[in-house]
PDB file of N, CA and C in Angstrom:
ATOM      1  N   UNK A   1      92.863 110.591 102.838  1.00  0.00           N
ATOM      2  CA  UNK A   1      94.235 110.480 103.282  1.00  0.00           C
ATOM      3  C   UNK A   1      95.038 111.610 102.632  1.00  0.00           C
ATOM      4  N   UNK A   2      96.150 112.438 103.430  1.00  0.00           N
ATOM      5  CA  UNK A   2      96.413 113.604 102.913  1.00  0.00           C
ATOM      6  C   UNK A   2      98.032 113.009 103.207  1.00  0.00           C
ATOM      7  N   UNK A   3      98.575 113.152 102.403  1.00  0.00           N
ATOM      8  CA  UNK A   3     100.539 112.897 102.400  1.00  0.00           C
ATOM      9  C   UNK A   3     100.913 113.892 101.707  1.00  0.00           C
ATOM     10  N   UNK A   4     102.450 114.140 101.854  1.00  0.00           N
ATOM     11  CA  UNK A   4     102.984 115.012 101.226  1.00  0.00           C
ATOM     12  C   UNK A   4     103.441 114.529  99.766  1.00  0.00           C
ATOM     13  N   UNK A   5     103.683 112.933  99.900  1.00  0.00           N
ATOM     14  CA  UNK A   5     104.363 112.134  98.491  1.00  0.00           C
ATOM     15  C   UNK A   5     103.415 112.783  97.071  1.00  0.00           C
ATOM     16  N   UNK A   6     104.356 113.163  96.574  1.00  0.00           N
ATOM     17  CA  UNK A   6     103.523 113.777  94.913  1.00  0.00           C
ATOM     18  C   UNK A   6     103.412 113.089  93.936  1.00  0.00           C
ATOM     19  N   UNK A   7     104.052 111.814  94.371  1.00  0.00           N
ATOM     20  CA  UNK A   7     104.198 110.635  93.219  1.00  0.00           C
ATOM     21  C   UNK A   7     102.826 109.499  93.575  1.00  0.00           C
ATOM     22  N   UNK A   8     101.878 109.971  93.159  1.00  0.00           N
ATOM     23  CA  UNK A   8     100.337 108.962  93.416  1.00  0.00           C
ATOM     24  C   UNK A   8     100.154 108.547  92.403  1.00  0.00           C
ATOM     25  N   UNK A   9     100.067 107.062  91.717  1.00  0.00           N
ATOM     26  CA  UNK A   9      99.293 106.443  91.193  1.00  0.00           C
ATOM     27  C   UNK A   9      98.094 105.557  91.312  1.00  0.00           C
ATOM     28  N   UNK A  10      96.716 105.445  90.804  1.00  0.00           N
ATOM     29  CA  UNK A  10      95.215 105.421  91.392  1.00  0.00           C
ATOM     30  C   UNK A  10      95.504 103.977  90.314  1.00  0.00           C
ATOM     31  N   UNK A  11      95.188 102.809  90.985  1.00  0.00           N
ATOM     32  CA  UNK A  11      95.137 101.355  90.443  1.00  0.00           C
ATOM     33  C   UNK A  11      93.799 100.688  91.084  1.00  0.00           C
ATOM     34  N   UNK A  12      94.443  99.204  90.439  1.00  0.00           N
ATOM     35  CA  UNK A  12      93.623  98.258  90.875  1.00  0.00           C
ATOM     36  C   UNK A  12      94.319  96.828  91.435  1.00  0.00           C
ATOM     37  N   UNK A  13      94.120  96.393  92.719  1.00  0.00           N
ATOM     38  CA  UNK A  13      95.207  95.330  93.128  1.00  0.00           C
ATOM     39  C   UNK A  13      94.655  94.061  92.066  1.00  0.00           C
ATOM     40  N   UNK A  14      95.671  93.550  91.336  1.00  0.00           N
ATOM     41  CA  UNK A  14      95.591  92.413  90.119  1.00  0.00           C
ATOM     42  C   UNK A  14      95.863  90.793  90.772  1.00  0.00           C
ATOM     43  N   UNK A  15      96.576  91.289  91.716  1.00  0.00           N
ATOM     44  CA  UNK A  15      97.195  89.836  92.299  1.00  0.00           C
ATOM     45  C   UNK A  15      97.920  90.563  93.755  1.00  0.00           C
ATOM     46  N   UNK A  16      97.758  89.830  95.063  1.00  0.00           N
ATOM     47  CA  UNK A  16      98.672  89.525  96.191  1.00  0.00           C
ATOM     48  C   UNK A  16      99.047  87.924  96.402  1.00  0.00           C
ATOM     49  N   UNK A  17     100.257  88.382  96.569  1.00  0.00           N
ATOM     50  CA  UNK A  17     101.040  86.783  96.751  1.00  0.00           C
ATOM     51  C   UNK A  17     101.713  86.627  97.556  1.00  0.00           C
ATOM     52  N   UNK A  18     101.397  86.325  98.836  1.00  0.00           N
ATOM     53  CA  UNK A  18     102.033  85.668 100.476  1.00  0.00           C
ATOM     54  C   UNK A  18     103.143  85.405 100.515  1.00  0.00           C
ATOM     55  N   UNK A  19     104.090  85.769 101.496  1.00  0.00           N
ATOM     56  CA  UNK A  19     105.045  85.133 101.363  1.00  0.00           C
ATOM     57  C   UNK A  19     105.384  84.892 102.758  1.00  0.00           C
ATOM     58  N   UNK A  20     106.798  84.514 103.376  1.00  0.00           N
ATOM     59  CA  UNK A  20     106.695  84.797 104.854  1.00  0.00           C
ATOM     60  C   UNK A  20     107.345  85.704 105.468  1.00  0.00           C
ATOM     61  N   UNK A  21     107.474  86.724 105.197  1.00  0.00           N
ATOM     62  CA  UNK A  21     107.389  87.783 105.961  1.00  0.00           C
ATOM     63  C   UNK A  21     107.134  88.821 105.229  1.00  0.00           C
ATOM     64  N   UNK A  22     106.927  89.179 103.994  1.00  0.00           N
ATOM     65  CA  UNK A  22     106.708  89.659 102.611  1.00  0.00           C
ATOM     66  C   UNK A  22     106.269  89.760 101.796  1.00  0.00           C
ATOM     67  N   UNK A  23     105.241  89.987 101.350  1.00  0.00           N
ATOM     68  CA  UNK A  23     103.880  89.413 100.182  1.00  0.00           C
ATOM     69  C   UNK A  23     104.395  90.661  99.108  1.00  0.00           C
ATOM     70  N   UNK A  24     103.990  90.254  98.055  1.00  0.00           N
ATOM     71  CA  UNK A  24     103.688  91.447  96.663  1.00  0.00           C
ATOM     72  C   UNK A  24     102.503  91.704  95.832  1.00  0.00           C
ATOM     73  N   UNK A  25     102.471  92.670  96.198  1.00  0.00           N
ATOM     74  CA  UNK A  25     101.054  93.213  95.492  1.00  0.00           C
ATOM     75  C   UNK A  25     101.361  93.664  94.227  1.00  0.00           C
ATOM     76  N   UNK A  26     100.638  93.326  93.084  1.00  0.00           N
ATOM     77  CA  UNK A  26     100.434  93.372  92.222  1.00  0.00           C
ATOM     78  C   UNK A  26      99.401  94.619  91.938  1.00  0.00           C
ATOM     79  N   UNK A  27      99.760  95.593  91.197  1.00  0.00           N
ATOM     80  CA  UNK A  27      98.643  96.884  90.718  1.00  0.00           C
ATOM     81  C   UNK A  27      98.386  97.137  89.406  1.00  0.00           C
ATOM     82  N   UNK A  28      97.526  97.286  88.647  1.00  0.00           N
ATOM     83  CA  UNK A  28      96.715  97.573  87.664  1.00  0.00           C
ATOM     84  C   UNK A  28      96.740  98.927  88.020  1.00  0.00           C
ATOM     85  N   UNK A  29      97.698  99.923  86.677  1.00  0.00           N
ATOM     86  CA  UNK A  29      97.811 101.049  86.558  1.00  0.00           C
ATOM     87  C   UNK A  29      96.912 101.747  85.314  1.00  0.00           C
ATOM     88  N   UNK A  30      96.437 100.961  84.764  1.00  0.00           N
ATOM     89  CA  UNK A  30      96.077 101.069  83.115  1.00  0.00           C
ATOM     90  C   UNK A  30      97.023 101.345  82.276  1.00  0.00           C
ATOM     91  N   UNK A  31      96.312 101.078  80.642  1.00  0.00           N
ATOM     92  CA  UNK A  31      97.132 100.984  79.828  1.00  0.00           C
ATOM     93  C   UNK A  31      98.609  99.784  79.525  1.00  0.00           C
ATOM     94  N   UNK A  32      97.657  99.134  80.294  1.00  0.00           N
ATOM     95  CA  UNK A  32      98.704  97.684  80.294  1.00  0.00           C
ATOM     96  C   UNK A  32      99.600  97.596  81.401  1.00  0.00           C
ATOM     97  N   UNK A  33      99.893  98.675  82.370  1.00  0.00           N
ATOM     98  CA  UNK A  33     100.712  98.737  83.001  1.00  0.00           C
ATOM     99  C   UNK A  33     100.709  98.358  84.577  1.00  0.00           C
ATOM    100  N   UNK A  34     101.452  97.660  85.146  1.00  0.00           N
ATOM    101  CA  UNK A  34     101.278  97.268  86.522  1.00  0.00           C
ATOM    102  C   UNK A  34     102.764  98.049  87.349  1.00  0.00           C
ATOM    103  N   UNK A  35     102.614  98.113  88.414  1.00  0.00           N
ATOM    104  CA  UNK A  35     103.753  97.938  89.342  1.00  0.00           C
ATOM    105  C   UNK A  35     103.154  96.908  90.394  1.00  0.00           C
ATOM    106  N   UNK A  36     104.371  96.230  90.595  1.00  0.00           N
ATOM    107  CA  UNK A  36     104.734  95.796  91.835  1.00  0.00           C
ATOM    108  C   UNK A  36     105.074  95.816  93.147  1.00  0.00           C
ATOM    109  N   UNK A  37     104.598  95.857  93.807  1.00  0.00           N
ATOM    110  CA  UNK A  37     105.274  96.206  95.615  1.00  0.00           C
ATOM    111  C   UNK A  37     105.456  95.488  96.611  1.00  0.00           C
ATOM    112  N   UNK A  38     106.267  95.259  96.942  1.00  0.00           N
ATOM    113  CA  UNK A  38     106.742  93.856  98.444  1.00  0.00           C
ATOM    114  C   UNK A  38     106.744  94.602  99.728  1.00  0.00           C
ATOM    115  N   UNK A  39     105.511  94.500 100.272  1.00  0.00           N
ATOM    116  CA  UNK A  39     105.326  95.173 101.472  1.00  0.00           C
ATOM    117  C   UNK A  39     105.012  93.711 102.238  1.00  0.00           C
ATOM    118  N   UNK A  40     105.362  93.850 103.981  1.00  0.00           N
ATOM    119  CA  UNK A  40     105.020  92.889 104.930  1.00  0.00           C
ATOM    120  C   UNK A  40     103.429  92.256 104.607  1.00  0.00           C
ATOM    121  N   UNK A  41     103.598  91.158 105.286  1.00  0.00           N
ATOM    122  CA  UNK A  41     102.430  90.095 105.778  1.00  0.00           C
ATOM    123  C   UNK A  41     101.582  90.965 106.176  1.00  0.00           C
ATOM    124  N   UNK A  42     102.057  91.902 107.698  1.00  0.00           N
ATOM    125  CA  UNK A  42     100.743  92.631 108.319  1.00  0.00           C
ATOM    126  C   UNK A  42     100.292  93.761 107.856  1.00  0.00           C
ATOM    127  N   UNK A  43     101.261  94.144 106.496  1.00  0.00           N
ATOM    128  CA  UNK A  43     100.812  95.421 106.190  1.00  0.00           C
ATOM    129  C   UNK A  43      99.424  94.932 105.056  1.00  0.00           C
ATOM    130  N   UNK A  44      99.611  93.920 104.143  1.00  0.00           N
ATOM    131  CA  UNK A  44      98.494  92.999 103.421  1.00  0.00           C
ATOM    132  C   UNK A  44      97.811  93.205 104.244  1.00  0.00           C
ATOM    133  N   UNK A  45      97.740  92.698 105.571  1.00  0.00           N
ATOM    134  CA  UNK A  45      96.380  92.411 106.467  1.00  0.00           C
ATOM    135  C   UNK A  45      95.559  93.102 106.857  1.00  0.00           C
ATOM    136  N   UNK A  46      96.472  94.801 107.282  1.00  0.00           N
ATOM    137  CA  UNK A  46      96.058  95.232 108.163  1.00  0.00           C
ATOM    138  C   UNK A  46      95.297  96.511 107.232  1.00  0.00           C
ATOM    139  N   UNK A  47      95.720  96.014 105.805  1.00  0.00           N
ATOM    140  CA  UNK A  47      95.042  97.159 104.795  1.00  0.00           C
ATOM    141  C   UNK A  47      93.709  96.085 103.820  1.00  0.00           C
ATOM    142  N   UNK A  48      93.587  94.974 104.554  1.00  0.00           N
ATOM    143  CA  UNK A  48      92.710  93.695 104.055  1.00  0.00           C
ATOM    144  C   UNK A  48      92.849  93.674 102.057  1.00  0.00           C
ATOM    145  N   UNK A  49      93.987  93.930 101.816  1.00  0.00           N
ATOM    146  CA  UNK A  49      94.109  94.098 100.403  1.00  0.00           C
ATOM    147  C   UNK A  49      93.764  92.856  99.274  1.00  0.00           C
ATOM    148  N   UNK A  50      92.917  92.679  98.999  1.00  0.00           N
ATOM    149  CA  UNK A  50      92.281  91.985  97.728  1.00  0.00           C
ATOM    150  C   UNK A  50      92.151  92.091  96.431  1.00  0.00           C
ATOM    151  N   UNK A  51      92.101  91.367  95.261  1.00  0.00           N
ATOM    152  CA  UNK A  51      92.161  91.576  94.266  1.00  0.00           C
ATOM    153  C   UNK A  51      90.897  92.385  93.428  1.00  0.00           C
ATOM    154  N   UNK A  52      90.608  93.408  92.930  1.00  0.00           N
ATOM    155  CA  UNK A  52      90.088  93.956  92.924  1.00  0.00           C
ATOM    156  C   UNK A  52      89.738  95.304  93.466  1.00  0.00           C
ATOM    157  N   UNK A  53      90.493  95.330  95.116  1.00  0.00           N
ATOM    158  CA  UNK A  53      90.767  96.736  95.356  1.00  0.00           C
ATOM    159  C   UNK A  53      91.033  98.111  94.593  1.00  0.00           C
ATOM    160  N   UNK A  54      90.470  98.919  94.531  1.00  0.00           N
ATOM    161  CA  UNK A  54      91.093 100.415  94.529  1.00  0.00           C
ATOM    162  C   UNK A  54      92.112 100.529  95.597  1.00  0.00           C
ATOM    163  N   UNK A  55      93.144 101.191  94.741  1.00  0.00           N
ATOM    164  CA  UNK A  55      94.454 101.600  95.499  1.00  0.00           C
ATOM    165  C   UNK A  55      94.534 102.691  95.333  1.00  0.00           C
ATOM    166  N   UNK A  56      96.086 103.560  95.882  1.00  0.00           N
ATOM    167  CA  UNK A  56      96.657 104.492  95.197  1.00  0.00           C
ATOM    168  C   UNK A  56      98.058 104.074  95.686  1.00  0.00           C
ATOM    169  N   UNK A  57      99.029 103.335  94.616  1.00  0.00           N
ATOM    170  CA  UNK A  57     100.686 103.555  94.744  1.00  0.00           C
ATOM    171  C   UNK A  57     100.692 104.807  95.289  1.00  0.00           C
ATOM    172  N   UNK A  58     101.907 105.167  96.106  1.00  0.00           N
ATOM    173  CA  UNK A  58     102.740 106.314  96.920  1.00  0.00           C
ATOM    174  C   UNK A  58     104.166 106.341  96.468  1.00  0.00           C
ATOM    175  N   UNK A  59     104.923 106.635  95.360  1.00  0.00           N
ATOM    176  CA  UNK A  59     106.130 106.373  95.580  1.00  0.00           C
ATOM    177  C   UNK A  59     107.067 107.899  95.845  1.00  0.00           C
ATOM    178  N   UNK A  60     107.971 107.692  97.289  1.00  0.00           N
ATOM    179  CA  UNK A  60     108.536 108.802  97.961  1.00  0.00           C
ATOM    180  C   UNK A  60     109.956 108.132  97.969  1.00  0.00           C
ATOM    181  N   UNK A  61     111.287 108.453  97.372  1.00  0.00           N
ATOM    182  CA  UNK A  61     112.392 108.280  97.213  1.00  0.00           C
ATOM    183  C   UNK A  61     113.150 109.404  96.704  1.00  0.00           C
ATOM    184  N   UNK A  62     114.223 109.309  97.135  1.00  0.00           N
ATOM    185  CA  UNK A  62     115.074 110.621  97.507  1.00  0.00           C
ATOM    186  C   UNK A  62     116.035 110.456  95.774  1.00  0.00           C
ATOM    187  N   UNK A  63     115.959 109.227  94.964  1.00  0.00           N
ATOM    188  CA  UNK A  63     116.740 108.443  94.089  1.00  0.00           C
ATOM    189  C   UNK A  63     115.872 108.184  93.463  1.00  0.00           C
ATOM    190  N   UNK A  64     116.224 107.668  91.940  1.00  0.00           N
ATOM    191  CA  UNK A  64     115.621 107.157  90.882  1.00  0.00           C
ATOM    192  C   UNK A  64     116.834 106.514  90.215  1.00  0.00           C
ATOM    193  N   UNK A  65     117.045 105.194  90.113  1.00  0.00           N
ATOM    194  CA  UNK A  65     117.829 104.469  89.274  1.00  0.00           C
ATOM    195  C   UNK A  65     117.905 103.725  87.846  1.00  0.00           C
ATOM    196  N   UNK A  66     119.072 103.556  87.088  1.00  0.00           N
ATOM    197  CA  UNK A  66     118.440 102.898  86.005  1.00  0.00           C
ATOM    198  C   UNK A  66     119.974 102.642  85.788  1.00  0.00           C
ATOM    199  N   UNK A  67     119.972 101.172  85.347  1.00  0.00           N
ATOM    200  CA  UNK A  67     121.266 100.690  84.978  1.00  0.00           C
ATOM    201  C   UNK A  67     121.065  99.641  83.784  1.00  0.00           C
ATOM    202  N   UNK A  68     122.217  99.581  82.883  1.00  0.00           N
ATOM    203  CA  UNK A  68     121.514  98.928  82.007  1.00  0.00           C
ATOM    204  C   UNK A  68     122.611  97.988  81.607  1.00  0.00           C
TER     205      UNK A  68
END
């Protein structure tokens, strides 16, 4: 898979958790570290995402926030 996004992180899915119209995947980044992501029902499906998967996070945003 070739994208332009330069922000790739290479994980492991730790947990998906259903929701209804919305599930969150859970990623194993190493070093203790996870992100989270709330992508659709069919996108879970249609990428058959399981625990244990190899991934790679994509994150492409024009912003970076932090409020404290």
């Amino acid at each position: 898979m070739r994208i332009s996004a330069r922000n790739q992180l290479p994980g492991i899915v730790a947990a998906v958790t259903p929701g209804a119209v919305n599930g969150t995947v859970k990623v194993d980044i190493g070093n203790g570290l996870h992100v989270t992501a709330s992508i659709t029902e069919e996108a879970i499906a249609e990428l058959a995402l399981t625990p244990g998967d190899a991934v790679t996070i994509i994150v492409k945003a024009s912003d970076v926030l932090i409020g404290k």
